[in-house]
Protein backbone atom coordinates (compact mmCIF):
# COMPACT_ATOMS: atom_id res chain seq x y z
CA UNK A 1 -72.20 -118.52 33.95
CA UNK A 2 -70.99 -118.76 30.61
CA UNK A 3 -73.21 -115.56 29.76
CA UNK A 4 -71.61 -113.75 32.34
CA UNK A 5 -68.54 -114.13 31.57
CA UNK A 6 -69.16 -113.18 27.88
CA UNK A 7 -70.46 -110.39 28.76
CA UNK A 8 -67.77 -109.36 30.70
CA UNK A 9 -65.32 -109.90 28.16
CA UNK A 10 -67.42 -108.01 25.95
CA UNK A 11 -67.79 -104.97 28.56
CA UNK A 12 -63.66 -105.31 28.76
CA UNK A 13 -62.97 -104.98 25.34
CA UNK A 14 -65.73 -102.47 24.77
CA UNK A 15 -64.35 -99.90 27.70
CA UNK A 16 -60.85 -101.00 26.14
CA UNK A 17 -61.72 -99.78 23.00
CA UNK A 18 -63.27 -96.60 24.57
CA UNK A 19 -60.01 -96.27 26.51
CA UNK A 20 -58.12 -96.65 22.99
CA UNK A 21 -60.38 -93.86 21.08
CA UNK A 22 -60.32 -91.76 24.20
CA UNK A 23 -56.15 -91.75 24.44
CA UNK A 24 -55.93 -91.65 20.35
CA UNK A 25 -58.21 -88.37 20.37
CA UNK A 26 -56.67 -87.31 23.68
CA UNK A 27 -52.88 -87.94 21.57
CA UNK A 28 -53.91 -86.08 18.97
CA UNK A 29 -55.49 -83.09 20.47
CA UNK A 30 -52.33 -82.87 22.23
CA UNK A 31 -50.07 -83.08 19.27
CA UNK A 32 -52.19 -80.72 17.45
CA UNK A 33 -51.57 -78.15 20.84
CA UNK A 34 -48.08 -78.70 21.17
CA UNK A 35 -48.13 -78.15 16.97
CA UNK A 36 -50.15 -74.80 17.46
CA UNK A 37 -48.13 -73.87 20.87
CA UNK A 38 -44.48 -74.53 18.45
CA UNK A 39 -46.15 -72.53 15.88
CA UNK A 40 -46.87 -69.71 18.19
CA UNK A 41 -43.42 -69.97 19.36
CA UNK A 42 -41.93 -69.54 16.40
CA UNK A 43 -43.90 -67.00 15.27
CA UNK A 44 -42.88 -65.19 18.70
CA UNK A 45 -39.11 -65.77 18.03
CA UNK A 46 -39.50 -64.29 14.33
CA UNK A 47 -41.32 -61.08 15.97
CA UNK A 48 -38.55 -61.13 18.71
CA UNK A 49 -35.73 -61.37 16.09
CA UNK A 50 -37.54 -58.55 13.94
CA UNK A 51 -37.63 -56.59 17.17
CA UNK A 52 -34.03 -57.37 18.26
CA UNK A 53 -32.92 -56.54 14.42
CA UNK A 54 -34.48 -53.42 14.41
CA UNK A 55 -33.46 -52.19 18.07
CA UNK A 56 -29.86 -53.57 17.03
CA UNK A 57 -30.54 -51.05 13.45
CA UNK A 58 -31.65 -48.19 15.48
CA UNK A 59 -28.48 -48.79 18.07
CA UNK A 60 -26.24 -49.09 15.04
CA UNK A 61 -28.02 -45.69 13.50
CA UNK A 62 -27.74 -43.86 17.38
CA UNK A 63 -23.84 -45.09 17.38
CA UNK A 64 -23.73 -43.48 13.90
CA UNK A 65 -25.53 -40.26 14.52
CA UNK A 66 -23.15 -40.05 18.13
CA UNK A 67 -19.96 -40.83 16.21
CA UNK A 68 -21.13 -37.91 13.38
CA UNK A 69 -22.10 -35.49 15.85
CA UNK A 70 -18.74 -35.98 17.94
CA UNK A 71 -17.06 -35.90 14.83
CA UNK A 72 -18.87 -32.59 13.31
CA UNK A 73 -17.99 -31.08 17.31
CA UNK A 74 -14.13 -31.72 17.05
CA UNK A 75 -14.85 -30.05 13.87
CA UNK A 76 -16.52 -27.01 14.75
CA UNK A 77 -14.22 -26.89 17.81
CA UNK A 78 -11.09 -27.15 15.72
CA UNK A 79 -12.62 -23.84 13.24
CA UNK A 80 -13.34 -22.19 15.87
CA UNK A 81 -9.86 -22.79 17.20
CA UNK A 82 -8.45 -21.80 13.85
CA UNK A 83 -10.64 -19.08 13.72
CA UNK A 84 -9.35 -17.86 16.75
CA UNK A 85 -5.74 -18.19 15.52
CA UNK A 86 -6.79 -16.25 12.17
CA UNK A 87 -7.95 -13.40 14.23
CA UNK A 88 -4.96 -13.35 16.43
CA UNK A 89 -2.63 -13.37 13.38
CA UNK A 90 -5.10 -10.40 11.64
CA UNK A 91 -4.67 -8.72 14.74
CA UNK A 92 -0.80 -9.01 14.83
CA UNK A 93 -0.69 -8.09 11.07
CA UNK A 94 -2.80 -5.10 11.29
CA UNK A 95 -0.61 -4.47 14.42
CA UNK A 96 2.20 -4.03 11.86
CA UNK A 97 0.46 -2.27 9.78
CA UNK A 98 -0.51 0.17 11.58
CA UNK A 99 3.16 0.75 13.62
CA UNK A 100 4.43 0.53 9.67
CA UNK A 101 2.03 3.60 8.94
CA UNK A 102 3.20 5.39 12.02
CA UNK A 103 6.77 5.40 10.92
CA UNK A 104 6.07 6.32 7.75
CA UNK A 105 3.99 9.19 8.64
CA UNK A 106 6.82 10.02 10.95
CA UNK A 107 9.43 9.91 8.30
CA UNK A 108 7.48 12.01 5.88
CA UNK A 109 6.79 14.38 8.35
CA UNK A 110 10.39 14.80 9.52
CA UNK A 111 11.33 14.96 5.59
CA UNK A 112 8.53 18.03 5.54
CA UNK A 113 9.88 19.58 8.25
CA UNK A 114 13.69 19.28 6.78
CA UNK A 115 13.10 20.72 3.57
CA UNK A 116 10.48 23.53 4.95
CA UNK A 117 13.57 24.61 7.40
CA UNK A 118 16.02 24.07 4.16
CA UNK A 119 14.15 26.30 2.09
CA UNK A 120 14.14 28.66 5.00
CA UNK A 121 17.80 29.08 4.72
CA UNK A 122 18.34 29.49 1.66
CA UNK A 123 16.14 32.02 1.29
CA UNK A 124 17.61 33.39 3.97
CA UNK A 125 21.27 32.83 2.18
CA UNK A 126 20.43 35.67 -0.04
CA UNK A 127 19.76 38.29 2.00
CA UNK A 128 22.97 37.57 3.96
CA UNK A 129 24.94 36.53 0.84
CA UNK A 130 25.95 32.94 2.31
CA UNK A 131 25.19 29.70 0.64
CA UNK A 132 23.56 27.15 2.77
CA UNK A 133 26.19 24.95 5.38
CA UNK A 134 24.89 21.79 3.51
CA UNK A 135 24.66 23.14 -0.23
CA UNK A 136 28.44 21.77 -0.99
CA UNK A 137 29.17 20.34 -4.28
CA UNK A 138 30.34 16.26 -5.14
CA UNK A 139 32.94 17.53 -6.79
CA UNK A 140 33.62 13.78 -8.05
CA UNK A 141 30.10 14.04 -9.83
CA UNK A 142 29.20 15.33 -12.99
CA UNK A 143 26.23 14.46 -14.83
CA UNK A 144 25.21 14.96 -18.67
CA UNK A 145 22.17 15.36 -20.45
CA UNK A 146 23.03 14.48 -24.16
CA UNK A 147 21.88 16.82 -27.03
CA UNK A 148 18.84 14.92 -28.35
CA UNK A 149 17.41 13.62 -24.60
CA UNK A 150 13.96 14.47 -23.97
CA UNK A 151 13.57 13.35 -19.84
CA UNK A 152 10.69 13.86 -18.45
CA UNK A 153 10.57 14.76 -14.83
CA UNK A 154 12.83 16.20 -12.56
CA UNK A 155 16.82 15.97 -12.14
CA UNK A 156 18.47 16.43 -8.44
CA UNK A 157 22.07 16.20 -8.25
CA UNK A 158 24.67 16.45 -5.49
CA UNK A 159 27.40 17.16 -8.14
CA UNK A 160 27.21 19.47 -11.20
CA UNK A 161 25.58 18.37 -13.85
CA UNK A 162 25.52 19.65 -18.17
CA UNK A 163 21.85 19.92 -19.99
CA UNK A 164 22.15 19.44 -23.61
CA UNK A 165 18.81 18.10 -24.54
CA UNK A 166 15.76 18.79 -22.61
CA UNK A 167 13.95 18.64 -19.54
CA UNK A 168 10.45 18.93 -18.36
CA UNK A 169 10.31 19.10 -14.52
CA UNK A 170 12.63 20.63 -11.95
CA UNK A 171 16.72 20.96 -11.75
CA UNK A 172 18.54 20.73 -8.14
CA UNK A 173 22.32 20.80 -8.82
CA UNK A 174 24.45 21.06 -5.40
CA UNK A 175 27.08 22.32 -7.88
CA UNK A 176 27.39 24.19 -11.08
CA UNK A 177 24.43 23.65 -13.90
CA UNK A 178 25.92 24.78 -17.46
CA UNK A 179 22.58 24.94 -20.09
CA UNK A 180 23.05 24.67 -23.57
CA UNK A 181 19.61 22.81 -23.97
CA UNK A 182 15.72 24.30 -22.15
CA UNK A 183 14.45 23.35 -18.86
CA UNK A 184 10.87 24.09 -18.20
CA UNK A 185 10.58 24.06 -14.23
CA UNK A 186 12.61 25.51 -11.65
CA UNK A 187 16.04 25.71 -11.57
CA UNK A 188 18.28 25.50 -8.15
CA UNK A 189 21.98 25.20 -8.44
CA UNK A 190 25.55 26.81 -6.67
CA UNK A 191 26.46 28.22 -10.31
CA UNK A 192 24.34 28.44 -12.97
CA UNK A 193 25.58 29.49 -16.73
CA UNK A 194 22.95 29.56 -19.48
CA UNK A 195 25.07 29.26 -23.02
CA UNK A 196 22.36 29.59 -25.76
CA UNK A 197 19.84 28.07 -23.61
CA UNK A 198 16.28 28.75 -22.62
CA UNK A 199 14.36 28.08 -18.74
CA UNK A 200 10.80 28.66 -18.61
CA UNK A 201 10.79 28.91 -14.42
CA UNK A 202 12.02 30.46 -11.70
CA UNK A 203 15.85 30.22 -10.91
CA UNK A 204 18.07 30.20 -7.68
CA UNK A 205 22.02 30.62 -8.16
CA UNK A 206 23.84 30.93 -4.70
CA UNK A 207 26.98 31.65 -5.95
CA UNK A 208 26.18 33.42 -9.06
CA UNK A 209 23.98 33.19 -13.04
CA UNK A 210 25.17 34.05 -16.27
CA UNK A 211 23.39 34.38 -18.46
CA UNK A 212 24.34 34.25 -22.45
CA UNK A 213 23.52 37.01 -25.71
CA UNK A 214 21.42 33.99 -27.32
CA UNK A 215 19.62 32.86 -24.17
CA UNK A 216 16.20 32.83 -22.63
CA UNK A 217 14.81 32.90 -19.38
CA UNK A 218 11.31 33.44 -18.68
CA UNK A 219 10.90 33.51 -14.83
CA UNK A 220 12.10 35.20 -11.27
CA UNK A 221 15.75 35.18 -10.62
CA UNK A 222 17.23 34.98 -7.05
CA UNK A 223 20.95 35.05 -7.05
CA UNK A 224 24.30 36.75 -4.86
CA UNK A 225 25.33 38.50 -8.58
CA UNK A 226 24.05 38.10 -12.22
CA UNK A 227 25.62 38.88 -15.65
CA UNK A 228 22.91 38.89 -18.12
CA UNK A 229 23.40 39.21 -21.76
CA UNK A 230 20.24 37.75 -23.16
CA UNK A 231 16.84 37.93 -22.69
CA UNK A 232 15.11 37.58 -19.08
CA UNK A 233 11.01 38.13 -18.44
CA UNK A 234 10.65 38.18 -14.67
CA UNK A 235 12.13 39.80 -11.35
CA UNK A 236 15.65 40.32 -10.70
CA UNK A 237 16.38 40.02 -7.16
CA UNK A 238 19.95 39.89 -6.28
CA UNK A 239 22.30 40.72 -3.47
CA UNK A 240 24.98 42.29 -5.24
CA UNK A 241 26.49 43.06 -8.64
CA UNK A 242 24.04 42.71 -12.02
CA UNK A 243 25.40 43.49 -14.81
CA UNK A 244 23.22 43.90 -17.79
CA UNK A 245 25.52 43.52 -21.25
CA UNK A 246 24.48 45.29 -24.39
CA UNK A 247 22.20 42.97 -25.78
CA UNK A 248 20.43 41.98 -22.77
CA UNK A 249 16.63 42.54 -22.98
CA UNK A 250 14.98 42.59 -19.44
CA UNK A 251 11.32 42.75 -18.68
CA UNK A 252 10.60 42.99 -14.98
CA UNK A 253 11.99 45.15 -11.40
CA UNK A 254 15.72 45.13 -10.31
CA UNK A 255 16.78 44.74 -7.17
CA UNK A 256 20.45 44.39 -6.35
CA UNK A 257 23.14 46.00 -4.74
CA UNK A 258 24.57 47.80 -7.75
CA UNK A 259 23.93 47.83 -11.46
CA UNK A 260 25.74 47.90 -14.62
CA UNK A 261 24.27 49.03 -17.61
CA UNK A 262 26.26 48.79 -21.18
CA UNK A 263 24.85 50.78 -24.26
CA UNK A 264 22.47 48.85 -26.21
CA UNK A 265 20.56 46.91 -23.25
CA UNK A 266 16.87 47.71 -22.94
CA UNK A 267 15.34 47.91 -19.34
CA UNK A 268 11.53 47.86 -19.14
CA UNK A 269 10.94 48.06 -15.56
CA UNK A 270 11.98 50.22 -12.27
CA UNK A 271 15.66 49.36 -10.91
CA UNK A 272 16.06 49.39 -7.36
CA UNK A 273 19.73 49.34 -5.62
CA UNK A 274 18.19 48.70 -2.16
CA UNK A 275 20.93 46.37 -1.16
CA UNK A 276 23.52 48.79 -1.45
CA UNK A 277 25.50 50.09 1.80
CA UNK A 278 23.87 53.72 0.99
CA UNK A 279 19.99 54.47 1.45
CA UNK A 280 19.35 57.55 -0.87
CA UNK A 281 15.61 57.92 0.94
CA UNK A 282 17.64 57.46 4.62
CA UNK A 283 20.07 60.57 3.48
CA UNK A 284 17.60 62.79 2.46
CA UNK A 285 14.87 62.11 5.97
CA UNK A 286 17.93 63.85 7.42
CA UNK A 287 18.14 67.01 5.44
């Protein structure tokens, strides 16, 4: 009996011991599991937070690349806006421009017009002897070119104006132009008196030219009547008296109503009274 129960105390304590290796290994298989299973976990959560940080970095970038591409579309839509605006104000500008040209054109052409119908009556003045309605004289203005001026370019004057010096380019004088000094262009004027003076042009005088013993005048004269005492190179065309003083020199045709010729002045030319009243080729078609 005393065997058996040895024994059986020896069985118990060896399946004890059995039972304590067994639960030891089993303990430590399963702390090495849950070990390798929180290992794996955390490996998983850093893979997951790598993931979520790099979604979150490509939201943040797609929020960017929205906000940039809204932005750079208010900005386009805002140039083309002001573009539009800049066309609409070129447009309204060259609008301008263009109803600017118009009148201008219009102006000038109403200016062209004026002075082509002005210079149709005066030349019409002399063949009917009248001065022009609006040729009248500022009788409040005088003008004077000093001796010594040189002015270059031309002179027009409602009033009367004085030459003393000397002028290179055309002379319009509503009133009376007295010439002591040279003109080279033109010369248009009511009266015109040339004291010791010298034109290089052609010369209008409504009302009348004299000329002096010491003057020059190279160029056509147009005139109502004409007292010339000095030296003239050109046509003579006037409607009325010329009288041609004994030291005039004249080099060119006459026409005019009637002539006067003193002893001493030197014609080389043909003289022609076909303004006057009688028509010496008329009488004699009727003989």
């Amino acid at each position: 009996m005393g065997f058996f129960n040895d024994l059986r105390e020896d069985l118990a304590s060896a399946v004890n011991q059995l039972t304590d290796d067994k639960s030891e290994n089993d303990i430590e298989l399963s702390s090495k599991q849950m070990k390798d299973e929180i290992a794996k976990k955390e490996k998983k959560n850093k893979k997951d937070k790598r993931n979520n940080e790099n979604l979150e970095r490509e939201i943040k970038n797609y929020l960017n690349v929205s906000e940039e591409a809204s932005e750079t579309a208010v900005s386009e839509e805002n140039a083309e806006e002001q573009t539009e605006l800049t066309f609409e104000n070129l447009s309204d500008t060259t609008e301008t421009i263009n109803e600017e040209v118009s009148e201008t054109v219009e102006n000038v052409k109403e200016e062209i017009i004026t002075e082509e119908i002005t210079e149709e009556i005066m030349d019409n003045s002399f063949a009917n002897n009248q001065i022009p309605a609006d040729y009248q004289a500022d009788s409040n203005d005088f003008s004077v070119v000093s001796k010594g001026t040189i002015l270059h370019g031309g002179i027009d004057t409602t009033g009367s104006i004085e030459i003393n010096g000397v002028v290179e380019g055309p002379v319009k004088a509503n009133g009376e132009l007295i010439l002591s000094g040279s003109v080279t262009g033109n010369v248009e004027a009511l009266i015109i008196s040339v004291n010791a003076g010298k034109i290089r042009g052609n010369v209008k005088a409504y009302n009348g030219i004299y000329i002096s013993e010491d003057s020059v005048l190279i160029g056509d004269i147009e005139s109502t009547e004409a007292e010339i005492g000095g030296a003239v190179k050109g046509k003579i065309d006037v409607n009325g008296p010329v009288v041609l003083k004994s030291d005039a020199k004249v080099l060119g045709d006459i026409d005019c109503k009637s002539v006067q010729i003193n002893n001493g002045a030197v014609i080389e030319g043909k003289c022609s009274q076909k303004y006057a009243d009688v028509s010496p080729s008329a009488f004699f078609e009727n003989l």
